[in-house]
C-alpha atoms as a PDB file:
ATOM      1  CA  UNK A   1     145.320 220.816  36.797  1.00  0.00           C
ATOM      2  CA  UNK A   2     146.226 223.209  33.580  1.00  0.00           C
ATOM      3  CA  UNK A   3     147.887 220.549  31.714  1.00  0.00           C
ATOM      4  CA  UNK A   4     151.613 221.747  29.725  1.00  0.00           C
ATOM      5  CA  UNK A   5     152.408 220.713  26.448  1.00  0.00           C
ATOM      6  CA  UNK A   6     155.641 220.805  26.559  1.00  0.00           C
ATOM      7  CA  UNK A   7     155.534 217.972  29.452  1.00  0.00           C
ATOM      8  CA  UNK A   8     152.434 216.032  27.605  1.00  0.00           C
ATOM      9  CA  UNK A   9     155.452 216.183  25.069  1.00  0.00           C
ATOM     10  CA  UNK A  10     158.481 215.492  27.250  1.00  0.00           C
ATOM     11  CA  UNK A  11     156.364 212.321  29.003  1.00  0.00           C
ATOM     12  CA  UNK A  12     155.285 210.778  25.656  1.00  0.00           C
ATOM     13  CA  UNK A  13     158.023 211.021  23.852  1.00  0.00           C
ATOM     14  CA  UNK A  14     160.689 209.706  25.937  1.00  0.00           C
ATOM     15  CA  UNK A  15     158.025 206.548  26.834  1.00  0.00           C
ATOM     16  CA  UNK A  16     157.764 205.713  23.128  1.00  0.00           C
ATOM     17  CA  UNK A  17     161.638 205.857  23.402  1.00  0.00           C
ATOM     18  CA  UNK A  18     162.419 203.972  26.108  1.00  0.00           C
ATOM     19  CA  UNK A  19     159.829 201.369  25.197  1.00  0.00           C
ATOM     20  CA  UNK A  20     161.123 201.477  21.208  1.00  0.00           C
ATOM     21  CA  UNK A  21     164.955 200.734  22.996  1.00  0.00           C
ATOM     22  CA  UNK A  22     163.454 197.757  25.006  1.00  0.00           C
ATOM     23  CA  UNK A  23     162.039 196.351  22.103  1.00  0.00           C
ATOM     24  CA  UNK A  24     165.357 196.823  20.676  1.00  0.00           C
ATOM     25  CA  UNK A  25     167.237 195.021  23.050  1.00  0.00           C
ATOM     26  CA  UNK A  26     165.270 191.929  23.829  1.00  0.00           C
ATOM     27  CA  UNK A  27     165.934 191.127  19.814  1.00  0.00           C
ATOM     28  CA  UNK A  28     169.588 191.601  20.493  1.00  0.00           C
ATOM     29  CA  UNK A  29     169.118 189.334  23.732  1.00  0.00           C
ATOM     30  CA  UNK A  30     167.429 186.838  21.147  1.00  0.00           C
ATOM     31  CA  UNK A  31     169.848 187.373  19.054  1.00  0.00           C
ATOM     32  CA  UNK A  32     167.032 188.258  15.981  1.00  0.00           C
ATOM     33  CA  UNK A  33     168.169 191.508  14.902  1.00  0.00           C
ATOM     34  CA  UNK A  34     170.820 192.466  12.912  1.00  0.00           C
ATOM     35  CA  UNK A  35     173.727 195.598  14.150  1.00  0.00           C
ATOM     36  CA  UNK A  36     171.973 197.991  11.376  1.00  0.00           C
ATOM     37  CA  UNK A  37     168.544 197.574  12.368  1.00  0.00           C
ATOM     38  CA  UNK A  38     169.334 197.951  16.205  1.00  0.00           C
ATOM     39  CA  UNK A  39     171.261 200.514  15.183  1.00  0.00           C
ATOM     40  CA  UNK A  40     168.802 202.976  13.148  1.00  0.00           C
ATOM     41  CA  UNK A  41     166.193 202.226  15.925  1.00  0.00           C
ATOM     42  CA  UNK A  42     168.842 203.161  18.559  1.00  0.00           C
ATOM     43  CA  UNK A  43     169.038 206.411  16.697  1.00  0.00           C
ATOM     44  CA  UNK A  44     165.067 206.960  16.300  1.00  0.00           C
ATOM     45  CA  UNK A  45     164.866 206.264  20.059  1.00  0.00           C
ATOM     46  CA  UNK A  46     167.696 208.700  20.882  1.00  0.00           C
ATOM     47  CA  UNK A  47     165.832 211.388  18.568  1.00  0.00           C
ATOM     48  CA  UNK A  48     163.161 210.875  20.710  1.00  0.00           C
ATOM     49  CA  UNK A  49     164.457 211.632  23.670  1.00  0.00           C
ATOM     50  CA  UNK A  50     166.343 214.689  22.447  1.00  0.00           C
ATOM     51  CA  UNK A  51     162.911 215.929  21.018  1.00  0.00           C
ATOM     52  CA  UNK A  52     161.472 215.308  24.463  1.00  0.00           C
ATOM     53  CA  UNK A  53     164.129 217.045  26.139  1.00  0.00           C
ATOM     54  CA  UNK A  54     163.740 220.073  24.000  1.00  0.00           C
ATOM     55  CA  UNK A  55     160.447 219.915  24.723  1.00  0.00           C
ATOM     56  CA  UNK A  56     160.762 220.172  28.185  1.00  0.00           C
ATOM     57  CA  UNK A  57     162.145 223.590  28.184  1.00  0.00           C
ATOM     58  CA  UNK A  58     159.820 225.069  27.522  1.00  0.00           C
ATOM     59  CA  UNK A  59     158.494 224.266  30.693  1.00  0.00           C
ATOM     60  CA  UNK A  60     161.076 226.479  32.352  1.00  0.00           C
ATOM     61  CA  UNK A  61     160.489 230.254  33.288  1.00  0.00           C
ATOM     62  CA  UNK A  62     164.692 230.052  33.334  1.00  0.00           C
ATOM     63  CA  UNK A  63     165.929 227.573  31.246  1.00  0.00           C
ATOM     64  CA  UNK A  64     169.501 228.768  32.003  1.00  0.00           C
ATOM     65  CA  UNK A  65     169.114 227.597  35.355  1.00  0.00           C
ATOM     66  CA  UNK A  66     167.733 223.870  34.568  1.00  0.00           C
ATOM     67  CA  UNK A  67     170.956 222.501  36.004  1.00  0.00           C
ATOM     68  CA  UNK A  68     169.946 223.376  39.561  1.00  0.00           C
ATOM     69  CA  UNK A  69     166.683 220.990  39.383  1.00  0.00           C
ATOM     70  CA  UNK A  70     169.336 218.360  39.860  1.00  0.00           C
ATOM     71  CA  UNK A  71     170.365 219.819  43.488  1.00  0.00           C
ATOM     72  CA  UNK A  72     167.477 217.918  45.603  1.00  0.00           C
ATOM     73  CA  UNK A  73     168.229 214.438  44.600  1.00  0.00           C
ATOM     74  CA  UNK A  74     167.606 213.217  47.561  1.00  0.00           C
ATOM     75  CA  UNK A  75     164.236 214.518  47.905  1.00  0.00           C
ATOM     76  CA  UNK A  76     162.867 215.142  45.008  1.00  0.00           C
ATOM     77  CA  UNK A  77     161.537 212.511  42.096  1.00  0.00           C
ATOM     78  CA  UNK A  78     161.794 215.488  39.175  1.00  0.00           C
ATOM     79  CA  UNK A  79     166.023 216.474  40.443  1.00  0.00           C
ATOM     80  CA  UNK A  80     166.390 212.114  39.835  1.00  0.00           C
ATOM     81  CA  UNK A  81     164.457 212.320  36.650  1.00  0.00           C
ATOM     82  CA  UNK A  82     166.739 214.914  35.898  1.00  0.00           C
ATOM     83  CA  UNK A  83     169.417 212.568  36.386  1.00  0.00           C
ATOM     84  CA  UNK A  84     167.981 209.281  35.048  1.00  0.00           C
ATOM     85  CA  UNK A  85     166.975 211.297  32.005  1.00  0.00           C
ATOM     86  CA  UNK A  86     170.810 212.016  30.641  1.00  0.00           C
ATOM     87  CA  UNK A  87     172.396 208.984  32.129  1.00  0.00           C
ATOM     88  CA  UNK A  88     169.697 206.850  29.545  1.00  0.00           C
ATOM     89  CA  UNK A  89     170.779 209.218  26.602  1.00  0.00           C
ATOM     90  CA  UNK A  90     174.450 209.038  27.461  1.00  0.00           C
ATOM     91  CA  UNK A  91     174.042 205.139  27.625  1.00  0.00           C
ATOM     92  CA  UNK A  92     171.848 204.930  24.558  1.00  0.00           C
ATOM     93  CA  UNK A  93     173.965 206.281  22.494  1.00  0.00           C
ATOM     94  CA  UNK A  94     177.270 205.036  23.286  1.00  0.00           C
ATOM     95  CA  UNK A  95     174.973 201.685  22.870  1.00  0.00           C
ATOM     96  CA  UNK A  96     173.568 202.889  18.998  1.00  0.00           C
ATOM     97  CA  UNK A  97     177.279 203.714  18.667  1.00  0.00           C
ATOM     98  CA  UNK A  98     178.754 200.836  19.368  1.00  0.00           C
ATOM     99  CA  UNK A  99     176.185 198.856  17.095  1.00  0.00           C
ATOM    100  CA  UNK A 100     176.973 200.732  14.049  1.00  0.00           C
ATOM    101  CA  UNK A 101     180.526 200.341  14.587  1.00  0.00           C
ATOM    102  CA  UNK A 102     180.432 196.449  15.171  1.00  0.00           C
ATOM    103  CA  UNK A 103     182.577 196.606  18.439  1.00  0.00           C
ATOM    104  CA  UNK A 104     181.643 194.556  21.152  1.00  0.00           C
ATOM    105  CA  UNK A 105     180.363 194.686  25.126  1.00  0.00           C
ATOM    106  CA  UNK A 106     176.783 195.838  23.536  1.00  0.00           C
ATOM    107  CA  UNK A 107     175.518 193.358  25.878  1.00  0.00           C
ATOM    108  CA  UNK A 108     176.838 195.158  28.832  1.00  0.00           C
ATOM    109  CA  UNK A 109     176.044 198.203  27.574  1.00  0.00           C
ATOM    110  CA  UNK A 110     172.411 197.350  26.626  1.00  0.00           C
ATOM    111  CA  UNK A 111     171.972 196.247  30.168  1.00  0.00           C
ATOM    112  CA  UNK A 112     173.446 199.579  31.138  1.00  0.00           C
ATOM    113  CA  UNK A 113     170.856 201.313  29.275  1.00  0.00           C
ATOM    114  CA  UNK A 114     167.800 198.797  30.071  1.00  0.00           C
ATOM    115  CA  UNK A 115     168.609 199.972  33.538  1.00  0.00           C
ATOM    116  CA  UNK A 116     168.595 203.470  33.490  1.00  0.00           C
ATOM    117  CA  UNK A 117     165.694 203.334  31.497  1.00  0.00           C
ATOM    118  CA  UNK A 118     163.748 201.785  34.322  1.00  0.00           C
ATOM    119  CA  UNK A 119     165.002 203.891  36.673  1.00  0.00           C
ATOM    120  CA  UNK A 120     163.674 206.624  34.347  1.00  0.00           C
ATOM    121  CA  UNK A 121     160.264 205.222  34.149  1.00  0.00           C
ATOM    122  CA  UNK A 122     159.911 204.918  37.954  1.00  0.00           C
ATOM    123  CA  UNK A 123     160.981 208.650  38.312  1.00  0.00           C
ATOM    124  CA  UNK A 124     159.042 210.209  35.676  1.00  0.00           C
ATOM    125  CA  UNK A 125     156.099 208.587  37.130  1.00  0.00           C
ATOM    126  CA  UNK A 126     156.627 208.802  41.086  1.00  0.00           C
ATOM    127  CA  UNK A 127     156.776 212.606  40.273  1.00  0.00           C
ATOM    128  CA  UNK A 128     152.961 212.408  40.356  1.00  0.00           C
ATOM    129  CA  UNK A 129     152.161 209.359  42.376  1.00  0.00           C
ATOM    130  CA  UNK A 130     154.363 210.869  45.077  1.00  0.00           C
ATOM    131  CA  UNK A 131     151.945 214.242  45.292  1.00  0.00           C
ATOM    132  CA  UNK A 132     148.921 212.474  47.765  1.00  0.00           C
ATOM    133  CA  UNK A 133     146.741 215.596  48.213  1.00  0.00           C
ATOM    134  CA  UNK A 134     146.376 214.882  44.167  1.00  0.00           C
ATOM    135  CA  UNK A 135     143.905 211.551  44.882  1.00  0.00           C
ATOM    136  CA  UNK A 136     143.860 210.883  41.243  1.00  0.00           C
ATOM    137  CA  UNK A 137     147.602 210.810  40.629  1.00  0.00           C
ATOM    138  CA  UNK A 138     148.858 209.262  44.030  1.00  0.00           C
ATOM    139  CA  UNK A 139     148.197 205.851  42.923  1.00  0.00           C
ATOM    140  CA  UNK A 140     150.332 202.710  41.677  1.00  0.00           C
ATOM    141  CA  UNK A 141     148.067 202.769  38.637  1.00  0.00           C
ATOM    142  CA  UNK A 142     150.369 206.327  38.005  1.00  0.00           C
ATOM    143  CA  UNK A 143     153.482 203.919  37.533  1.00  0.00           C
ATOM    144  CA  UNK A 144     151.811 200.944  36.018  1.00  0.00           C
ATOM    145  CA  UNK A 145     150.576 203.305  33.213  1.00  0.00           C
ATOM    146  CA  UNK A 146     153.726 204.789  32.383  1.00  0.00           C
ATOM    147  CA  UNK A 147     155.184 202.008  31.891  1.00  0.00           C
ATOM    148  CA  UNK A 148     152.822 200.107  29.991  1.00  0.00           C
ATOM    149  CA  UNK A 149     151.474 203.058  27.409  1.00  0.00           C
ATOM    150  CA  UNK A 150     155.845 203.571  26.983  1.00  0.00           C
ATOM    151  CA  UNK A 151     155.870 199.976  26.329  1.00  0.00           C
ATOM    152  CA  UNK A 152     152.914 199.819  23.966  1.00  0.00           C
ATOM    153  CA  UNK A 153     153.989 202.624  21.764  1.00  0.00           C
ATOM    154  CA  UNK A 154     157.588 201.924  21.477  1.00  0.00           C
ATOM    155  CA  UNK A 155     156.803 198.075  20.567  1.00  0.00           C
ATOM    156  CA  UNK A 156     154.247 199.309  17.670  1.00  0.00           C
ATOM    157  CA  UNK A 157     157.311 201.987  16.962  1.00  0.00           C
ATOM    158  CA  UNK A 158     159.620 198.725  16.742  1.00  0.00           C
ATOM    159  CA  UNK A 159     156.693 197.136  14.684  1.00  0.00           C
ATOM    160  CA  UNK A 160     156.648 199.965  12.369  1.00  0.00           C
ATOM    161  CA  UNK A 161     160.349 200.260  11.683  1.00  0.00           C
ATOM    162  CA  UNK A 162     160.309 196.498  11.459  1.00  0.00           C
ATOM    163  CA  UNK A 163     157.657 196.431   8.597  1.00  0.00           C
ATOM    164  CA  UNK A 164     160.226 199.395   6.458  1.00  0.00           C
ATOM    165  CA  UNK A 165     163.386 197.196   7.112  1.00  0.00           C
ATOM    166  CA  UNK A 166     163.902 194.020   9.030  1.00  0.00           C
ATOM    167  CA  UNK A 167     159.979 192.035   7.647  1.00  0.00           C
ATOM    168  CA  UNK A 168     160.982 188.914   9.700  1.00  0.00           C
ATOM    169  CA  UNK A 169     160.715 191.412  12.748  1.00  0.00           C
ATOM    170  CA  UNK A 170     157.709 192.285  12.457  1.00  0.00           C
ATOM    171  CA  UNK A 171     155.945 189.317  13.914  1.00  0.00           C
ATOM    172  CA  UNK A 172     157.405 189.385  17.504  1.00  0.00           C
ATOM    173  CA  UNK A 173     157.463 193.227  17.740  1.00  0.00           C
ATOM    174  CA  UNK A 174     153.627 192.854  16.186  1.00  0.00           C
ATOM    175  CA  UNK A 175     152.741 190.226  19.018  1.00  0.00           C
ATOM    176  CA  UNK A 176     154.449 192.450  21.965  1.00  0.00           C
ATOM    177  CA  UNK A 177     152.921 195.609  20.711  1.00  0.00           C
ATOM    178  CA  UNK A 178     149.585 193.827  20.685  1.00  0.00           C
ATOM    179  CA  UNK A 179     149.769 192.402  24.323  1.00  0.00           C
ATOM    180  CA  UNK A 180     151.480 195.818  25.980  1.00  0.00           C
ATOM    181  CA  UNK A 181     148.658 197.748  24.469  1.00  0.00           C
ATOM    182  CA  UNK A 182     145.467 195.365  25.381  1.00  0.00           C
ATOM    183  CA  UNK A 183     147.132 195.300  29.443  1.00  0.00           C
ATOM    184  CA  UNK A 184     148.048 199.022  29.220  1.00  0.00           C
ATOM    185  CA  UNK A 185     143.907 199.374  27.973  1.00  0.00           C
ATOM    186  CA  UNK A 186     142.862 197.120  31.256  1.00  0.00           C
ATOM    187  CA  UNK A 187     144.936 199.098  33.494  1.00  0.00           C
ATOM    188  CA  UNK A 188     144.235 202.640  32.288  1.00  0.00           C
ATOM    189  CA  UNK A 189     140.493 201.199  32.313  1.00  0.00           C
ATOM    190  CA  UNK A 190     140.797 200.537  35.947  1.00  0.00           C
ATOM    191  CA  UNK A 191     143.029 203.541  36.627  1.00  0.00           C
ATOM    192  CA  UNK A 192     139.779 205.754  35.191  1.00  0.00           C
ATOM    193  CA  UNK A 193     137.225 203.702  37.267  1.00  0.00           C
ATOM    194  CA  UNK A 194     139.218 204.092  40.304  1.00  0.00           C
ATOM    195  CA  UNK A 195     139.090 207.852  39.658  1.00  0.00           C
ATOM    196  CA  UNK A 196     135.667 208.085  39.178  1.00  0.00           C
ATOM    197  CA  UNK A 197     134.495 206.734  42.252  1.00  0.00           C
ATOM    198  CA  UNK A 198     137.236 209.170  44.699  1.00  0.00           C
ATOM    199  CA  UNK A 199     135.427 211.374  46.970  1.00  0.00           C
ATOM    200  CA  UNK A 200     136.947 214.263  47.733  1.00  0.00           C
ATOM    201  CA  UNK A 201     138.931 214.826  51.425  1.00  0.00           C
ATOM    202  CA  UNK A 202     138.481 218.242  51.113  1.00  0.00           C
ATOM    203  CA  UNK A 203     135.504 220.162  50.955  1.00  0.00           C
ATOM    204  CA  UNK A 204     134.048 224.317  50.951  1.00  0.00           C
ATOM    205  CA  UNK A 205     133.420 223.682  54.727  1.00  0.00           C
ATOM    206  CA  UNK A 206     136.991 222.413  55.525  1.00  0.00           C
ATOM    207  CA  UNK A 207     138.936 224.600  53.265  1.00  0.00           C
ATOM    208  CA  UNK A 208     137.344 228.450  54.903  1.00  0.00           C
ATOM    209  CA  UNK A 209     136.678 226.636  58.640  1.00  0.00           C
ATOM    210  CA  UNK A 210     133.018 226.911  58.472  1.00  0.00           C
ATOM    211  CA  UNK A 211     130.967 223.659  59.212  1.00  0.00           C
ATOM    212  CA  UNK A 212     127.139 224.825  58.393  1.00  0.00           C
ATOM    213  CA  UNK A 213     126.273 221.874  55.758  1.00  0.00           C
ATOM    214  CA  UNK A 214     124.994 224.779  52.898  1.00  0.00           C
ATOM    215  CA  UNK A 215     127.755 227.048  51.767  1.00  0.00           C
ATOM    216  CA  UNK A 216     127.263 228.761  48.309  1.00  0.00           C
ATOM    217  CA  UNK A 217     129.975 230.841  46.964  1.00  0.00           C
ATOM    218  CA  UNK A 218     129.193 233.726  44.536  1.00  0.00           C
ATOM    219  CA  UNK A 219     132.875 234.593  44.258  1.00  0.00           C
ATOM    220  CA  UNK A 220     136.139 233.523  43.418  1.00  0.00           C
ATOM    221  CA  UNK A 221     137.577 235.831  46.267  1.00  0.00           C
ATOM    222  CA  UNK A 222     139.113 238.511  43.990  1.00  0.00           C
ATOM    223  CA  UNK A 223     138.461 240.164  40.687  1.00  0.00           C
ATOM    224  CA  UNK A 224     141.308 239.373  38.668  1.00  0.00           C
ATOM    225  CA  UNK A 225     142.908 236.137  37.521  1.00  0.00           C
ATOM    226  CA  UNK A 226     145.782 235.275  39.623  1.00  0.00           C
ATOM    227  CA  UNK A 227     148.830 232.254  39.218  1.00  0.00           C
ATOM    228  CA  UNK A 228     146.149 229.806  41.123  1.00  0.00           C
ATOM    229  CA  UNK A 229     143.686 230.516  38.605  1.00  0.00           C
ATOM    230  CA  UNK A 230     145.791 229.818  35.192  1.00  0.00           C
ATOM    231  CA  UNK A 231     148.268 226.818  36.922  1.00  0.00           C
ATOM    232  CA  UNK A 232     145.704 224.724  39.007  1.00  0.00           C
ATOM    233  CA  UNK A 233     142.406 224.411  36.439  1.00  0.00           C
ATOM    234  CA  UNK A 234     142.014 223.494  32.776  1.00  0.00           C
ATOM    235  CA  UNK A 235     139.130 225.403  32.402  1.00  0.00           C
ATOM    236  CA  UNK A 236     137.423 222.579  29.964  1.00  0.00           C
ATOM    237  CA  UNK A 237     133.889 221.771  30.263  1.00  0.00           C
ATOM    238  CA  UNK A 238     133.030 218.192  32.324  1.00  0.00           C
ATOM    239  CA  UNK A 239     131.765 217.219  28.321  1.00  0.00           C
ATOM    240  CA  UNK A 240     134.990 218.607  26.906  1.00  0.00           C
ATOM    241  CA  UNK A 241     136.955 216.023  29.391  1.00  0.00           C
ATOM    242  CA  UNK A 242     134.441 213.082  28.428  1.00  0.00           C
ATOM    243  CA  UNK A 243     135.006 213.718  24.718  1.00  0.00           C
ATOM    244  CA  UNK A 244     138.591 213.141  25.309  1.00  0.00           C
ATOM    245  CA  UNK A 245     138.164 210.221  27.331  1.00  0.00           C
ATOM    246  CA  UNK A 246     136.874 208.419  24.938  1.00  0.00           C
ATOM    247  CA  UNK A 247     139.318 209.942  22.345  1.00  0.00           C
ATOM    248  CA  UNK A 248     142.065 208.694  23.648  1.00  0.00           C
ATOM    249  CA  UNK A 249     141.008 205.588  24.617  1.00  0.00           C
ATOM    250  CA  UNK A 250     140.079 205.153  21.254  1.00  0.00           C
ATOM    251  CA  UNK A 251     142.913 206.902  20.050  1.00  0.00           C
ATOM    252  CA  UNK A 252     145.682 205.066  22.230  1.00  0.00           C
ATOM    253  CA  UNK A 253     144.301 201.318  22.361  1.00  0.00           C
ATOM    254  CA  UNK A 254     141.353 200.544  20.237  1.00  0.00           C
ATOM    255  CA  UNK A 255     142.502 202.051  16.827  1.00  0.00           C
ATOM    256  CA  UNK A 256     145.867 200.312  17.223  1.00  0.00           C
ATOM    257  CA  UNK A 257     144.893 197.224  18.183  1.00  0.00           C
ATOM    258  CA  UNK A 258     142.828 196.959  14.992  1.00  0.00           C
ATOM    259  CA  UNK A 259     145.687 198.535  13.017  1.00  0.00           C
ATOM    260  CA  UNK A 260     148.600 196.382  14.125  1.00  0.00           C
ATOM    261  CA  UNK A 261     146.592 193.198  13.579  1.00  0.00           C
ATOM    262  CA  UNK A 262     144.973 194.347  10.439  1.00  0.00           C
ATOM    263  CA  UNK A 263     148.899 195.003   9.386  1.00  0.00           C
ATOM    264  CA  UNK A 264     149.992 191.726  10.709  1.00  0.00           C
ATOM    265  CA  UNK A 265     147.855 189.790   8.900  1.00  0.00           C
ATOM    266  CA  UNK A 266     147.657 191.940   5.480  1.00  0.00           C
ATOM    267  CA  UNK A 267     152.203 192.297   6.132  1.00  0.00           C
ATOM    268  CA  UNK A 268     151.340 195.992   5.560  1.00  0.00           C
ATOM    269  CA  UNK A 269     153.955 198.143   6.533  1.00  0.00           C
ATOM    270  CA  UNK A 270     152.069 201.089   5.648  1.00  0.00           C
ATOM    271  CA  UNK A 271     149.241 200.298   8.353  1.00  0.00           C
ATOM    272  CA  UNK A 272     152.034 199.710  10.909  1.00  0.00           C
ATOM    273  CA  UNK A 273     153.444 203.184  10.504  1.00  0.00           C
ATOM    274  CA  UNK A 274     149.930 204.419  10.922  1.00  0.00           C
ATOM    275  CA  UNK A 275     149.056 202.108  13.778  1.00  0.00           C
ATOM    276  CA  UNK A 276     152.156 204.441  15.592  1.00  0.00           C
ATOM    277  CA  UNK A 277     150.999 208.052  14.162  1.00  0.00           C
ATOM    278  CA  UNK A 278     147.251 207.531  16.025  1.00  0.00           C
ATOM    279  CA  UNK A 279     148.577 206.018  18.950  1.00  0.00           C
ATOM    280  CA  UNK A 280     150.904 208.591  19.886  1.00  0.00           C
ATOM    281  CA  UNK A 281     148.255 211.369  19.123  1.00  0.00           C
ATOM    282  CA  UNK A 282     146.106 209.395  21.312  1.00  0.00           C
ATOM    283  CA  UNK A 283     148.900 209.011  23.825  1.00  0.00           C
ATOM    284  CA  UNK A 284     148.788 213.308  23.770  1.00  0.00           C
ATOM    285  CA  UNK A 285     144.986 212.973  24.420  1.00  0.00           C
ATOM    286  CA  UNK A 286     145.603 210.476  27.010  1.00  0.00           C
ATOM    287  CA  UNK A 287     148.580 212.366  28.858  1.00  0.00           C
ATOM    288  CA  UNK A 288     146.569 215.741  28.417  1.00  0.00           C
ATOM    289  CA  UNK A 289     143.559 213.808  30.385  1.00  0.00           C
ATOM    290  CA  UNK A 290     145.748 212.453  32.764  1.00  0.00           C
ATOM    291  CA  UNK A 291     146.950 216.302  33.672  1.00  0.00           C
ATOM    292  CA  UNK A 292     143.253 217.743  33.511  1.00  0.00           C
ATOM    293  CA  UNK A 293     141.604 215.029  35.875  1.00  0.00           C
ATOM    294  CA  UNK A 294     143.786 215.866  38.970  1.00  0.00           C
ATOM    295  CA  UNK A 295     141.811 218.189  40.434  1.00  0.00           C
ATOM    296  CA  UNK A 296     144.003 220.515  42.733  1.00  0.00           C
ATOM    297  CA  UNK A 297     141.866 221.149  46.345  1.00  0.00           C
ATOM    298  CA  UNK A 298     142.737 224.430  45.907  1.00  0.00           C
ATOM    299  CA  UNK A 299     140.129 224.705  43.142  1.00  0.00           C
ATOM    300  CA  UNK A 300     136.993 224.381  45.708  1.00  0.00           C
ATOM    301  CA  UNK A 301     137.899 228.233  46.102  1.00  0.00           C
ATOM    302  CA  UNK A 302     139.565 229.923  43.437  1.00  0.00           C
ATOM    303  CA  UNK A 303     137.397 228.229  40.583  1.00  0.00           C
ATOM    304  CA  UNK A 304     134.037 229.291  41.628  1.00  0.00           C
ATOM    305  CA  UNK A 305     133.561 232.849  39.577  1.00  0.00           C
ATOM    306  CA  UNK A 306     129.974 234.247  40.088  1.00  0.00           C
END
């Protein structure tokens, strides 16, 4: 697939804030954080989502008309994440509200919000895993991942605010950042294995209804480039898509592993914040990969130019 920015955007940015307001609310539940630090990470995380949101419009040939992707609910995974999407703002911030105001029932509306923002995770995710004839996406590793890389990034988020203005944070955020990121590496590792070894259920033979065992196409089956061309292939070179492979994974996981500890240990809050900035551009690498792997079986035909 031709992967979209504005969705590589849209996917990583709301993970890092849903996984930043998690953080966030299992110190309230622990009762570790003070009102102005959940608070000003409340508001990062809500930035984040509005960033993501703004992001996704981009997306749209007729953004005046985004309301109506809501209408198939009850069919469609993007029409709930449409839904899931505003009811997590809407909760988030009455939450971020209500802890820079003092008033009570955060608990109840942190709970609110830890809810939606599963529900948001499952339906950003089952948007691909639900599309079978796309063997690479239609898998529970699809969900798992989502999860886990949101989780990773918004815990070394928390880490990073942490280290700037609560230091006696930094320890538990540092310790959950650590573990989401070393299971999300384990489970995007065996997401990418499990990819590799797919063999393909469609093939030049099935897709024109010939079955002689040597067909050769010299053609793409028209002269000019057409929506199928542009919307269904990146275009990248089967190097290009290595060199990002091992980008991101170095990018997303190894770099801030090393960072996060190095931070821990030296109480650096300067290498926290930096542990965040390369994991969320390796998250972009990551997401962009994710996109470019799924290989449409519409490109058996259309991609082969003589």
């Amino acid at each position: 697939m031709n992967p979209a920015f504005s969705v590589i955007f849209l996917t990583t940015l709301i993970g890092a804030a849903q996984g930043l307001f998690l953080a966030l609310f299992g110190a309230q539940l622990a009762g570790l954080a003070s009102p102005f630090f959940l608070a000003t990470g409340g508001a990062v995380a809500l930035a984040l989502t509005v960033a993501g949101l703004v992001a996704s419009f981009f997306h749209l040939g007729r953004p005046e008309r985004a309301w109506r992707t809501a209408t198939m609910w009850r069919t469609s995974w993007l029409s709930r994440e449409v839904i899931a999407l505003p009811l997590f703002m809407g909760s988030l911030f009455l939450w971020t509200i209500a802890q820079a105001m003092g008033l009570g029932q955060t608990l109840a509306l942190g709970v609110l919000t830890a809810l939606a923002c599963g529900v948001l995770f499952v339906c950003t995710a089952m948007i691909y895993a639900s599309i079978k004839f796309l063997q690479e996406w239609a898998s529970a590793y699809t969900l798992v991942n989502y999860t886990l890389l949101g989780l990773a990034s918004g815990c070394t988020l928390a880490t990073a605010l942490a280290g700037q203005l609560a230091p006696e944070l930094v320890g538990g955020f540092g310790v959950a950042a650590l573990l989401f990121t070393a299971v999300g590496l384990v489970s995007r590792g065996l997401s990418l294995a499990r990819n590799e070894r797919l063999v393909p259920r469609s093939t030049l033979q099935t897709a024109i209804g010939i079955r002689h065992p040597q067909i050769t196409q010299r053609a793409q089956g028209f002269m000019g480039g057409s929506f199928n061309t542009r919307e269904f292939f990146h275009g990248k070179t089967p190097g290009a898509l290595r060199n990002v492979k091992w980008a991101f994974l170095l990018g997303a996981f190894v770099l801030p592993l090393a960072l996060v500890a190095l931070g821990l240990v030296s109480a650096s809050a300067g290498l926290l914040v930096l542990a965040f900035a390369v994991q969320y551009l390796g998250l972009l690498a990551e997401r962009w990969f994710f996109f470019a792997q799924a290989n449409h079986p519409q490109n058996l035909y259309y991609q082969t130019v003589a």
